[in-house]
PDB file of N, CA and C in Angstrom:
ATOM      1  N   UNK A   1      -5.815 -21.094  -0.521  1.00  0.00           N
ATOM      2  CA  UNK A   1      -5.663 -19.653  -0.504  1.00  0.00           C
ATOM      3  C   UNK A   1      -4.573 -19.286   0.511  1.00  0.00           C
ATOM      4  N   UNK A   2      -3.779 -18.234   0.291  1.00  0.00           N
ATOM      5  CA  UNK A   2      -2.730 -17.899   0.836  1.00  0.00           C
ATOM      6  C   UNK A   2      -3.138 -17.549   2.536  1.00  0.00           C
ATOM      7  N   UNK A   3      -2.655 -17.723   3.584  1.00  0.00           N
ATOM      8  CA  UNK A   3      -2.955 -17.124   4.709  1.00  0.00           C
ATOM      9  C   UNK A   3      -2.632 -15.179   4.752  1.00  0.00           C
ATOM     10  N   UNK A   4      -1.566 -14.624   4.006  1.00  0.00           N
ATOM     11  CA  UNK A   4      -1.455 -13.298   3.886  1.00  0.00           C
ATOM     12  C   UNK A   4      -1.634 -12.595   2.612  1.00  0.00           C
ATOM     13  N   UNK A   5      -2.624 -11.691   2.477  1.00  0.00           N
ATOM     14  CA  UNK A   5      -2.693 -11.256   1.392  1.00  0.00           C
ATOM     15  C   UNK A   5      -2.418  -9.983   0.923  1.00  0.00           C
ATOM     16  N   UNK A   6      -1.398  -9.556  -0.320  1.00  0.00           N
ATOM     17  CA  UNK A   6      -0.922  -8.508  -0.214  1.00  0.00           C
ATOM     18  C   UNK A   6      -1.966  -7.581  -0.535  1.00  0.00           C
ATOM     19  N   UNK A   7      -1.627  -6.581   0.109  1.00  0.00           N
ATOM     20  CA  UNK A   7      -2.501  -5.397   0.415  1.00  0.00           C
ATOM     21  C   UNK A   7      -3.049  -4.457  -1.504  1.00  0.00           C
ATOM     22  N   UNK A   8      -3.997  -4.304  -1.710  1.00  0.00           N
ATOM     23  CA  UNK A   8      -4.405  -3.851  -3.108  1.00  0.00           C
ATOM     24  C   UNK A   8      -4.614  -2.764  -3.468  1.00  0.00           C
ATOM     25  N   UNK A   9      -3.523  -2.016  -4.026  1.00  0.00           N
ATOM     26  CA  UNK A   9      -3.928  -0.167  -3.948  1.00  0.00           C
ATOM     27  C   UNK A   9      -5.108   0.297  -4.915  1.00  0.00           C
ATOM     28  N   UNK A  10      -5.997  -0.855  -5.365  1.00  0.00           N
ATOM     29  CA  UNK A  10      -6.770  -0.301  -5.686  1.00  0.00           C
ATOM     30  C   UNK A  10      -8.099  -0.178  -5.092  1.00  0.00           C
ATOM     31  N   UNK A  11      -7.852  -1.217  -3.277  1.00  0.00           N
ATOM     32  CA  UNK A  11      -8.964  -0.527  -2.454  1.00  0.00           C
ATOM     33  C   UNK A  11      -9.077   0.579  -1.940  1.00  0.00           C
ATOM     34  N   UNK A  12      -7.923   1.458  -2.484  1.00  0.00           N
ATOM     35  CA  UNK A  12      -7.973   2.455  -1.852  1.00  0.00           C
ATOM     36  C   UNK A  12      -8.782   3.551  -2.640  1.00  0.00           C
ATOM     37  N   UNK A  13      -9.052   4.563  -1.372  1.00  0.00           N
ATOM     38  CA  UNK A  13      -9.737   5.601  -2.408  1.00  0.00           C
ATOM     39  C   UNK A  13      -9.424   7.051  -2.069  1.00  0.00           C
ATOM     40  N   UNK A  14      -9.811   7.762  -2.554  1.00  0.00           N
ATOM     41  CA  UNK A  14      -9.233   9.497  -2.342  1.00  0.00           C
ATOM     42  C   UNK A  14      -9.225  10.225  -0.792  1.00  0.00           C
ATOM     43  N   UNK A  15     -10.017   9.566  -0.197  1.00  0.00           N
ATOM     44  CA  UNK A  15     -10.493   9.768   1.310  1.00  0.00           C
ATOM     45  C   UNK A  15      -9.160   9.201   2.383  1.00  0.00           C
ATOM     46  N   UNK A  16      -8.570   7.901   1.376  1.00  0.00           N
ATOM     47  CA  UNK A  16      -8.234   7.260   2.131  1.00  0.00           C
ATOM     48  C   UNK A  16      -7.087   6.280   1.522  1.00  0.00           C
ATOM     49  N   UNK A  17      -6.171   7.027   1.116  1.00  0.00           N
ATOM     50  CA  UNK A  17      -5.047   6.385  -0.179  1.00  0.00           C
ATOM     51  C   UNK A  17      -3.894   5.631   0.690  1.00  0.00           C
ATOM     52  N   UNK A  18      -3.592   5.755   1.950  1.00  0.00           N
ATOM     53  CA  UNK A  18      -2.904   4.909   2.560  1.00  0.00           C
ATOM     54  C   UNK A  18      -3.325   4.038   3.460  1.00  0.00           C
ATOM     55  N   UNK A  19      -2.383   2.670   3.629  1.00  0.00           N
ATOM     56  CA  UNK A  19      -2.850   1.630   4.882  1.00  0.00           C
ATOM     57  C   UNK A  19      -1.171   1.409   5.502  1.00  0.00           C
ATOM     58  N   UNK A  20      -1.229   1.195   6.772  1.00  0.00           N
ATOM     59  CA  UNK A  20      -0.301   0.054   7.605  1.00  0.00           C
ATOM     60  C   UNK A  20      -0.469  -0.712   7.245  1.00  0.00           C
ATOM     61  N   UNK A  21       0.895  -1.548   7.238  1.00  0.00           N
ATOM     62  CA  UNK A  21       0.684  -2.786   7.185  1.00  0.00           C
ATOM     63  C   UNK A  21       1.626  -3.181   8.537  1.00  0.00           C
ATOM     64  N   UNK A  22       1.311  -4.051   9.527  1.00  0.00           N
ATOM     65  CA  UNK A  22       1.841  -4.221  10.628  1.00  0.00           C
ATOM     66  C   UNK A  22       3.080  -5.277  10.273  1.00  0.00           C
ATOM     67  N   UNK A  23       3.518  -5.892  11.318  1.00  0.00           N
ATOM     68  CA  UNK A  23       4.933  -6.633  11.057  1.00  0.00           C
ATOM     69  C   UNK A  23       4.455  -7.714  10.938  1.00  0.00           C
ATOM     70  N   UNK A  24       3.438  -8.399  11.556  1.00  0.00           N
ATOM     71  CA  UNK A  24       2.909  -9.537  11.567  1.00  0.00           C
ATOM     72  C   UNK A  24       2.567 -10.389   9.978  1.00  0.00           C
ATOM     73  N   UNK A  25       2.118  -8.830   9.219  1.00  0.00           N
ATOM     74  CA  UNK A  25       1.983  -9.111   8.072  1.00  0.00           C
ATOM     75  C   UNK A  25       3.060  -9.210   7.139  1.00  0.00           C
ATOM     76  N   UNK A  26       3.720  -8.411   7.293  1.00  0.00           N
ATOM     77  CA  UNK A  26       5.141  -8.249   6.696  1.00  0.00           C
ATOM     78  C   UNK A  26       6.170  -8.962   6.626  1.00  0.00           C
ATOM     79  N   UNK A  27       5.859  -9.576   7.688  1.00  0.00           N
ATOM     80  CA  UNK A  27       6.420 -10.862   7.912  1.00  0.00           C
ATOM     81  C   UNK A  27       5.711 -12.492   7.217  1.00  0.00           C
ATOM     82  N   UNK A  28       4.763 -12.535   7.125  1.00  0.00           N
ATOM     83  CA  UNK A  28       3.831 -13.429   6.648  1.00  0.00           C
ATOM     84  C   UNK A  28       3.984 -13.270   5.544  1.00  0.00           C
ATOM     85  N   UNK A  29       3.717 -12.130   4.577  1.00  0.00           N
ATOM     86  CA  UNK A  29       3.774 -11.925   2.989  1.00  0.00           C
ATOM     87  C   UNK A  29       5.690 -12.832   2.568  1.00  0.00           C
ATOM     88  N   UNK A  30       6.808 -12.201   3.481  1.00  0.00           N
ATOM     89  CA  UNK A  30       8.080 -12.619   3.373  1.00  0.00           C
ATOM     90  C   UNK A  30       7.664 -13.885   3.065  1.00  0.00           C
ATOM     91  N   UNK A  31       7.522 -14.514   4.529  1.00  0.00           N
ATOM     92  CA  UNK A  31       7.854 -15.826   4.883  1.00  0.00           C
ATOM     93  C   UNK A  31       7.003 -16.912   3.469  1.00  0.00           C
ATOM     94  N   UNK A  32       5.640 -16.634   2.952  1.00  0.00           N
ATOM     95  CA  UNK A  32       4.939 -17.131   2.599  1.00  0.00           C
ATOM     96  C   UNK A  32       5.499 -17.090   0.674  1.00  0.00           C
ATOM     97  N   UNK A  33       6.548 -16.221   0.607  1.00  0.00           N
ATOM     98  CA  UNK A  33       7.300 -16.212  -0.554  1.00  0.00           C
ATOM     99  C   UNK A  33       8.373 -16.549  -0.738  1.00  0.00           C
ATOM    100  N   UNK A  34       9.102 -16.771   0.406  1.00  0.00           N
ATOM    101  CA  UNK A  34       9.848 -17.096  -0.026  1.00  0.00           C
ATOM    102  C   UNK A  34      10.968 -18.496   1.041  1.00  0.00           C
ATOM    103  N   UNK A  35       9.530 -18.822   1.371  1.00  0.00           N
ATOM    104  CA  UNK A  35       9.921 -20.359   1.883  1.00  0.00           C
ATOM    105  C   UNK A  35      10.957 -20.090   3.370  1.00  0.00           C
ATOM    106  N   UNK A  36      10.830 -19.193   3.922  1.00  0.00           N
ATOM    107  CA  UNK A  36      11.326 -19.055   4.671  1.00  0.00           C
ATOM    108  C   UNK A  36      10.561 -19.043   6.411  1.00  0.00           C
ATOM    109  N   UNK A  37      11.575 -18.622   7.042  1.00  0.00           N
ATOM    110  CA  UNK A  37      10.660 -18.570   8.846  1.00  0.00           C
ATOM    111  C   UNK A  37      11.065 -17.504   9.599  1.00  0.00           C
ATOM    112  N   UNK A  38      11.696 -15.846   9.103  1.00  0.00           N
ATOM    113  CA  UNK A  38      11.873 -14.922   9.277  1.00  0.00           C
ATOM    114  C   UNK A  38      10.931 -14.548  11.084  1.00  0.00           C
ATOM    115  N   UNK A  39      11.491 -14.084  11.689  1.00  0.00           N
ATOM    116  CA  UNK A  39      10.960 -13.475  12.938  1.00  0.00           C
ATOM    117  C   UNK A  39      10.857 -12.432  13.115  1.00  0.00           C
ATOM    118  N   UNK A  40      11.876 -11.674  12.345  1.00  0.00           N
ATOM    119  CA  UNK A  40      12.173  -9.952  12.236  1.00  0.00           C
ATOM    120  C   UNK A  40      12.220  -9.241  11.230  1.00  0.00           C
ATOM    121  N   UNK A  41      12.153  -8.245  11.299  1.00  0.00           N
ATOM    122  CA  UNK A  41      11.952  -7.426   9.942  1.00  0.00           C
ATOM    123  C   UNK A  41      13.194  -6.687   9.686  1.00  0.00           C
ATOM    124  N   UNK A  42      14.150  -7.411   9.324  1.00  0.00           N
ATOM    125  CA  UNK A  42      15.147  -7.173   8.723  1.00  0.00           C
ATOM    126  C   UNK A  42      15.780  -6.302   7.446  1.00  0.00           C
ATOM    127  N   UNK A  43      16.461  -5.523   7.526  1.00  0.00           N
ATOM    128  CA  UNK A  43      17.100  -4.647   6.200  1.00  0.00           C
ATOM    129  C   UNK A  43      16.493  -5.608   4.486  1.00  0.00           C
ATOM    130  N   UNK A  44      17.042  -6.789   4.639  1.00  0.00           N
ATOM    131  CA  UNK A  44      16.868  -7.610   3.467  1.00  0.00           C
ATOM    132  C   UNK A  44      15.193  -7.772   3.328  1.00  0.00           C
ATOM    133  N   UNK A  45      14.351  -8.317   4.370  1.00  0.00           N
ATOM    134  CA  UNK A  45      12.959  -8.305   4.468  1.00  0.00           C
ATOM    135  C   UNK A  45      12.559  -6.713   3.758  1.00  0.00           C
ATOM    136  N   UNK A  46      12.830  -5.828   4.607  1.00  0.00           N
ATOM    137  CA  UNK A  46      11.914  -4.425   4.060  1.00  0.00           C
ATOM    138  C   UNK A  46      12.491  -4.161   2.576  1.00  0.00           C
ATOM    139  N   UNK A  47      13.883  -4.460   1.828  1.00  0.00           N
ATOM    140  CA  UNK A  47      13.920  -4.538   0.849  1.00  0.00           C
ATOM    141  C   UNK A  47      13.694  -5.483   0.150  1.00  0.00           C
ATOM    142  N   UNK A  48      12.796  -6.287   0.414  1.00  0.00           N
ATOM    143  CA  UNK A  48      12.103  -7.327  -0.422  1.00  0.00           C
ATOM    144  C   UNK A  48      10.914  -6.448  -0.560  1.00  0.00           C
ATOM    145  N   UNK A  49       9.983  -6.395   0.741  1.00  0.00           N
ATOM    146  CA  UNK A  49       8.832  -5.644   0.848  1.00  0.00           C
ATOM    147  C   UNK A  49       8.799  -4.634   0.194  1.00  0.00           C
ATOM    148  N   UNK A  50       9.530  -3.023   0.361  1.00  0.00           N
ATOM    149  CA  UNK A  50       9.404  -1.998  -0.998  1.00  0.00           C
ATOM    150  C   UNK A  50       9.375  -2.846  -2.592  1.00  0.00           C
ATOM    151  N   UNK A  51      10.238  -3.258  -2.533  1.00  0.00           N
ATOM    152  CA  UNK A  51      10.219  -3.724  -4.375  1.00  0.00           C
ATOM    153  C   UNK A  51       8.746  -4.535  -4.656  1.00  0.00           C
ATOM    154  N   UNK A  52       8.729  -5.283  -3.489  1.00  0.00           N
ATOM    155  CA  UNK A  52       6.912  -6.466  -3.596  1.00  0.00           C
ATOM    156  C   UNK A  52       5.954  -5.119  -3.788  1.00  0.00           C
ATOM    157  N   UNK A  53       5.859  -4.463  -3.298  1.00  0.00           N
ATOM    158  CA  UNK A  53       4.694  -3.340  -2.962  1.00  0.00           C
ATOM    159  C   UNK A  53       4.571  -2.263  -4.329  1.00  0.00           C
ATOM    160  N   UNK A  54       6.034  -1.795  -4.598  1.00  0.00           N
ATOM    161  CA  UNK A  54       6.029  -1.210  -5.873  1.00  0.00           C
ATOM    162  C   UNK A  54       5.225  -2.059  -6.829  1.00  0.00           C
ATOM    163  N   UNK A  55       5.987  -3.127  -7.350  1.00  0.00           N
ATOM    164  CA  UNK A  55       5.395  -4.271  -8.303  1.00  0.00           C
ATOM    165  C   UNK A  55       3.604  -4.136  -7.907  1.00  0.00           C
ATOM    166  N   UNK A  56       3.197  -4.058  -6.864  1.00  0.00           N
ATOM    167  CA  UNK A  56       1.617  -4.417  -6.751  1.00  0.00           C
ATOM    168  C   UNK A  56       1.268  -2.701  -7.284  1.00  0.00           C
ATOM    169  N   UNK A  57       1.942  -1.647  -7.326  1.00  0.00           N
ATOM    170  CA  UNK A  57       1.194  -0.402  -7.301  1.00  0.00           C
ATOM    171  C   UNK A  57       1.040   0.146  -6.499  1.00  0.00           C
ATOM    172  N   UNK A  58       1.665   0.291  -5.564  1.00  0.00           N
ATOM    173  CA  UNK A  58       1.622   1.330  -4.404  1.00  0.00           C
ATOM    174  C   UNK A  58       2.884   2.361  -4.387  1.00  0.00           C
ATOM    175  N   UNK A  59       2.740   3.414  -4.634  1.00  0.00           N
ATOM    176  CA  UNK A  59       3.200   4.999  -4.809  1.00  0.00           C
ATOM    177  C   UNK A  59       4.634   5.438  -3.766  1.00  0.00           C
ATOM    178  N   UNK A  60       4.068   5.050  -2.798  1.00  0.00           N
ATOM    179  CA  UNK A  60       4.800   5.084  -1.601  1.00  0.00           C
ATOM    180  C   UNK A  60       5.000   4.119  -0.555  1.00  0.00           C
ATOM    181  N   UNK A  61       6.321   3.653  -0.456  1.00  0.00           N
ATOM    182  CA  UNK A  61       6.054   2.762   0.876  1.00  0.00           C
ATOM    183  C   UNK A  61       7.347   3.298   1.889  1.00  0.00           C
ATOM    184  N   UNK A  62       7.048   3.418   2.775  1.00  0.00           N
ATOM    185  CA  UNK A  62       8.030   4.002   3.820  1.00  0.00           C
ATOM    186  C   UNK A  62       8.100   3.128   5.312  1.00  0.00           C
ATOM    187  N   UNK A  63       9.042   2.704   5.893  1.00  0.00           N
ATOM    188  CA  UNK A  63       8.694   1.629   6.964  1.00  0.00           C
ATOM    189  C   UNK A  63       9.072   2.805   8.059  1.00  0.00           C
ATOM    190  N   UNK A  64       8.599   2.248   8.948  1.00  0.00           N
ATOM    191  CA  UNK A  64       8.735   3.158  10.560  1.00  0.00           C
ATOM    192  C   UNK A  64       8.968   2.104  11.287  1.00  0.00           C
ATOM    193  N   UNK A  65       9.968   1.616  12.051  1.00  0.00           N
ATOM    194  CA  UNK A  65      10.510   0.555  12.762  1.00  0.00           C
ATOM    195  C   UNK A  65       9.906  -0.550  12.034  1.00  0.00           C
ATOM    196  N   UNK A  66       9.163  -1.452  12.576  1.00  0.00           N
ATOM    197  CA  UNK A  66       9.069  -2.689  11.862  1.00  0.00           C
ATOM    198  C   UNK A  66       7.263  -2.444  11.240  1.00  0.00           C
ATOM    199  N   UNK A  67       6.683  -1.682  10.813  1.00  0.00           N
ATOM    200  CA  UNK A  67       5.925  -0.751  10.322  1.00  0.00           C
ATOM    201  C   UNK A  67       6.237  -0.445   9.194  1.00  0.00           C
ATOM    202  N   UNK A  68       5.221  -0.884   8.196  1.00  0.00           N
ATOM    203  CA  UNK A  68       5.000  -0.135   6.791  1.00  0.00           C
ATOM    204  C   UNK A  68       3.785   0.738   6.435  1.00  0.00           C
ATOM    205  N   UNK A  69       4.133   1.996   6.166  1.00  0.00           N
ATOM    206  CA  UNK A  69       2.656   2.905   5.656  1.00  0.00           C
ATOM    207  C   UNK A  69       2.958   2.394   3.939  1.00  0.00           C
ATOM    208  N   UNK A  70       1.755   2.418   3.124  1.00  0.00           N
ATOM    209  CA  UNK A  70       1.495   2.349   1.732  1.00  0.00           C
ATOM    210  C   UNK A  70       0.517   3.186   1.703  1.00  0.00           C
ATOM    211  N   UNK A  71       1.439   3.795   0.625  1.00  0.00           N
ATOM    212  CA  UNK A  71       0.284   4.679  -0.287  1.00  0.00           C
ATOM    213  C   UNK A  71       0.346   5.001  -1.794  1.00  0.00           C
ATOM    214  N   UNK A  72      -0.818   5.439  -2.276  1.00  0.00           N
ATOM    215  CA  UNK A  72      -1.235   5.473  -3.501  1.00  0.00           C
ATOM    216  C   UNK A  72      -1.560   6.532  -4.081  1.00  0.00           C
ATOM    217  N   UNK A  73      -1.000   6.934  -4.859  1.00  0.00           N
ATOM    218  CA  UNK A  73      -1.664   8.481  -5.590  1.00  0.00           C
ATOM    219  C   UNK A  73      -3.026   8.539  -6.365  1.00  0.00           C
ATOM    220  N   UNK A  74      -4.039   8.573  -5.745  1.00  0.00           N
ATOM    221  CA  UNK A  74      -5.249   8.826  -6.622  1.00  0.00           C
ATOM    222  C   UNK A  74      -5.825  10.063  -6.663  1.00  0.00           C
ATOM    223  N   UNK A  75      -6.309  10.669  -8.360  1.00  0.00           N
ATOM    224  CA  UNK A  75      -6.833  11.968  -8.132  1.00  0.00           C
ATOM    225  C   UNK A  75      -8.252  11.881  -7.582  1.00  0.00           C
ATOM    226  N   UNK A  76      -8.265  13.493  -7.110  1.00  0.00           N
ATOM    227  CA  UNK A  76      -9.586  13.435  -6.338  1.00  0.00           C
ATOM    228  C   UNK A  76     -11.003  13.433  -7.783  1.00  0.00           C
ATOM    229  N   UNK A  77     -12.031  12.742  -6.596  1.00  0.00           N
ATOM    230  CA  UNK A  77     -13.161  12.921  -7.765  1.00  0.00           C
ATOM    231  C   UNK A  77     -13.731  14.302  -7.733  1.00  0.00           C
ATOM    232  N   UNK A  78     -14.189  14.689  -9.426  1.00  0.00           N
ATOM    233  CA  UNK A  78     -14.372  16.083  -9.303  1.00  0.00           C
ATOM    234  C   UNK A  78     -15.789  16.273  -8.964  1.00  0.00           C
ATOM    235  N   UNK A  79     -15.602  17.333  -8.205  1.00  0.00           N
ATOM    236  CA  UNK A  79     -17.179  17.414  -7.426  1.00  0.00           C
ATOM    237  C   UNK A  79     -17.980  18.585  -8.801  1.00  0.00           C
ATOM    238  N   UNK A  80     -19.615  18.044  -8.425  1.00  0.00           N
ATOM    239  CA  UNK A  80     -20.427  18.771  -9.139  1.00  0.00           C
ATOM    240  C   UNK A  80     -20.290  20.236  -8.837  1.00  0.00           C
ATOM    241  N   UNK A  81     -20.620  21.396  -9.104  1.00  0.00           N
ATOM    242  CA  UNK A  81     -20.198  22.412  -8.766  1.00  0.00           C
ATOM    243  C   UNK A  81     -21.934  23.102  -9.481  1.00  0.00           C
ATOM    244  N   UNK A  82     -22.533  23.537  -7.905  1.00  0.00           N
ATOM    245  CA  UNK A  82     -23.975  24.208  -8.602  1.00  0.00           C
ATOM    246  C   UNK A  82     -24.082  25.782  -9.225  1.00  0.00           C
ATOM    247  N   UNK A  83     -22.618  26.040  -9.202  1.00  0.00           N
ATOM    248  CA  UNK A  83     -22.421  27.354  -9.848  1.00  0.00           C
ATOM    249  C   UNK A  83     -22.293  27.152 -11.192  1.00  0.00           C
ATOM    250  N   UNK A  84     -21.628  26.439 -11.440  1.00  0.00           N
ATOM    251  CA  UNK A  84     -21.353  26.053 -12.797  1.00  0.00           C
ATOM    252  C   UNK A  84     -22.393  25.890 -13.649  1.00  0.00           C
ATOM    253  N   UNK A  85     -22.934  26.285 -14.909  1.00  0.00           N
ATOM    254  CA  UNK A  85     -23.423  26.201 -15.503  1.00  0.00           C
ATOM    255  C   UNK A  85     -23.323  25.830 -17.342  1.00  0.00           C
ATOM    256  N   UNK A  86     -22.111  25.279 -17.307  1.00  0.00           N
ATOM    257  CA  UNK A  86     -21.980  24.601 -18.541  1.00  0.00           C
ATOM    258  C   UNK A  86     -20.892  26.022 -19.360  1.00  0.00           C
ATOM    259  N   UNK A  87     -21.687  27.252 -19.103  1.00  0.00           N
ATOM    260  CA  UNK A  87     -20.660  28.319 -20.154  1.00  0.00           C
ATOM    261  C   UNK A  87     -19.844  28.555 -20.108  1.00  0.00           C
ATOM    262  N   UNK A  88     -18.465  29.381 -20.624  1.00  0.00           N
ATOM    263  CA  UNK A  88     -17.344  29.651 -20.474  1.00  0.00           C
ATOM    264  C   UNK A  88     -17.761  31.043 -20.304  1.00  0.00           C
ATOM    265  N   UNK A  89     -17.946  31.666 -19.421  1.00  0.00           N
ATOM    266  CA  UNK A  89     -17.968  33.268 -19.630  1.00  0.00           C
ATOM    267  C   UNK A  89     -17.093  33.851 -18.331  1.00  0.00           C
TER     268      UNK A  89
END
């Protein structure tokens, strides 16, 4: 089994549609694909990483220094509503 595992936008849920992913990882997902020993999170790295992350389903990925937020567009679940009563009136 892989030591880094890419992150799954479908643990996410409406409460909670984005994660960090730190450099440590970002670096690990790189390195672990592509045979390499990367130290930094480099222009070429984070454009590996957006395109990897798209491909898995994640909506948004935006890096903040050597920092990635992911996120996912999920609609909200619709809440029961005790007013509601089934009619159209």
């Amino acid at each position: 089994m892989p030591k880094f595992v890419t992150p799954d936008p479908n643990d996410r849920s409406p409460n909670n549609p984005s994660i960090i992913v730190e450099a440590n990882q970002v670096l690990g997902l790189y390195n672990q694909a592509n045979g390499t020993d990367r130290t930094r999170v480099v222009e070429s790295v984070k454009t590996w990483f957006e395109n990897k992350m798209h491909d898995e389903g994640w909506t948004e990925v935006h890096f903040s220094g050597n920092q990635c937020l992911l996120s996912v567009e999920i609609p909200p679940i619709p809440r029961a509503n005790s007013s509601d009563n089934g009619t159209d009136e």
